[in-house]
Protein backbone atom coordinates (compact mmCIF):
# COMPACT_ATOMS: atom_id res chain seq x y z
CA UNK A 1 13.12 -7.17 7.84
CA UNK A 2 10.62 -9.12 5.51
CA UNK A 3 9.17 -7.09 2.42
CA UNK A 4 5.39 -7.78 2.05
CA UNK A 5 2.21 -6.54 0.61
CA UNK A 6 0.37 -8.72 2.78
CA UNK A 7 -2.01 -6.56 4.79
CA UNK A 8 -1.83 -7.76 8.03
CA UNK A 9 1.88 -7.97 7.53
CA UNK A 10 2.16 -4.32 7.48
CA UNK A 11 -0.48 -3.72 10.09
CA UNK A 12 1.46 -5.92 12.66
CA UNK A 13 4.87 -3.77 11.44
CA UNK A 14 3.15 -0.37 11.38
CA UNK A 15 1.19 -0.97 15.23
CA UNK A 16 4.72 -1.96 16.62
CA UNK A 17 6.82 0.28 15.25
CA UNK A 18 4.76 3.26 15.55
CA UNK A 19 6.27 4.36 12.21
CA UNK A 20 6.02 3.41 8.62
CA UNK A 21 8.28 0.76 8.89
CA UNK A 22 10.05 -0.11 5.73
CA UNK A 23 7.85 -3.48 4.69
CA UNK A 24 5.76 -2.83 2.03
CA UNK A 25 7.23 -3.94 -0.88
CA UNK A 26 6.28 -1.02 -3.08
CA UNK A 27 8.07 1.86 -0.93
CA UNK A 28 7.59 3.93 1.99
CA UNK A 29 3.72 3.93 3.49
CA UNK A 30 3.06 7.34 4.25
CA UNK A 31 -0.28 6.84 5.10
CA UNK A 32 -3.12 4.09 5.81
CA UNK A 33 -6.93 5.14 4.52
CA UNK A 34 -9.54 2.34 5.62
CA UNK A 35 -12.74 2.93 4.55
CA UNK A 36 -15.58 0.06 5.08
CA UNK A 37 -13.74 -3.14 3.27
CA UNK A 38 -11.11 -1.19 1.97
CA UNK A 39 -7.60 -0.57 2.79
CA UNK A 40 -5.69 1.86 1.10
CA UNK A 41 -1.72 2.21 1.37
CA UNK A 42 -0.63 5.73 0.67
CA UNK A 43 3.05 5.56 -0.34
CA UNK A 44 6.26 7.09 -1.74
CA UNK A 45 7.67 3.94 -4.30
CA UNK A 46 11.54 2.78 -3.93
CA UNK A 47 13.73 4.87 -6.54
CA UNK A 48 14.27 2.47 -9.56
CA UNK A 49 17.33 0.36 -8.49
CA UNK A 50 17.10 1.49 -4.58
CA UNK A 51 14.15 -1.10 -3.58
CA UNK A 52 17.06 -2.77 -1.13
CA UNK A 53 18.69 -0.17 -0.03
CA UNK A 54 15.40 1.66 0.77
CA UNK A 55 15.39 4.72 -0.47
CA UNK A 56 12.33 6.02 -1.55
CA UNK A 57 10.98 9.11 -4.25
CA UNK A 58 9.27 11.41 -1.63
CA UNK A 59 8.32 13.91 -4.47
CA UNK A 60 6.25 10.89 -5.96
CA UNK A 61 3.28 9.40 -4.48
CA UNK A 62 0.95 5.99 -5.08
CA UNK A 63 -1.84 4.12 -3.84
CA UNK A 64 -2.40 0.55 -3.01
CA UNK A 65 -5.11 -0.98 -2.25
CA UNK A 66 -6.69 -4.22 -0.69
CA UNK A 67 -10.90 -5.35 -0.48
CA UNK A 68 -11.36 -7.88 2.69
CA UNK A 69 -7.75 -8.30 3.35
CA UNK A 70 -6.91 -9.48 -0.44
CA UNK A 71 -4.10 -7.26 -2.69
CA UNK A 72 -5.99 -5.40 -5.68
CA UNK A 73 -3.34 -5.77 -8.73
CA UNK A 74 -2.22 -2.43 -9.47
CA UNK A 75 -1.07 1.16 -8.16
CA UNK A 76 -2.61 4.54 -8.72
CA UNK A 77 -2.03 7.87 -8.78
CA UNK A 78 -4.73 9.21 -6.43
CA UNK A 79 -7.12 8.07 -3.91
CA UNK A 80 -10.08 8.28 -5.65
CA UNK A 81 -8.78 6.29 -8.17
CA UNK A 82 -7.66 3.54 -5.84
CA UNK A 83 -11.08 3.29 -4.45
CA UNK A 84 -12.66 2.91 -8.35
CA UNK A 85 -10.18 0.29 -8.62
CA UNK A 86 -11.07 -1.48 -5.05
CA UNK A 87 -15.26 -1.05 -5.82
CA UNK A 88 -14.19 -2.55 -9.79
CA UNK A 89 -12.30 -5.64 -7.80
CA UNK A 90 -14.60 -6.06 -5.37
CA UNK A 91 -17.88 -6.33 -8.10
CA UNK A 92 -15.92 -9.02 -10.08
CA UNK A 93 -15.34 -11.20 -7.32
CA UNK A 94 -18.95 -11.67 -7.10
């Protein structure tokens, strides 16, 4: 299976599948969190070294985070902070 952070990549993946299906290329998506133009990938990362095996840290978990479809460079440790980084993004590219 292809590894991706392409949104609609993992949308595709995730409606089919009807389980986190392992694309992302950061780990295991937990969760999904859309709000307005923001996407929001909640997600246990790939132990160091296990990224093709797939085995993921499930007592770890990170955010990533898209505006309109387009990646926002970077992971965080909460929600809320993914959404700061999504609002900063999304200001610049004006």
């Amino acid at each position: 299976m292809k590894i991706t952070i392409n949104l609609q990549e993992i949308k595709m993946a995730r409606a089919i599948y009807q389980e986190p299906a392992p694309v992302f290329g950061l780990g295991e998506i937990t969760e999904m969190h859309q709000i307005g133009p923001y996407d929001v990938a909640e997600f246990h990362p790939w132990k160091k070294g296990k990224a093709s095996a797939r085995e993921s840290s499930p007592d770890v978990t990170e955010f990533f985070a898209w505006v309109n479809g387009v990646d926002v460079p970077g992971t965080w440790s909460t929600l809320d902070e993914a959404l700061i980084g999504c609002i900063n993004f999304r200001k610049q590219k004006k």
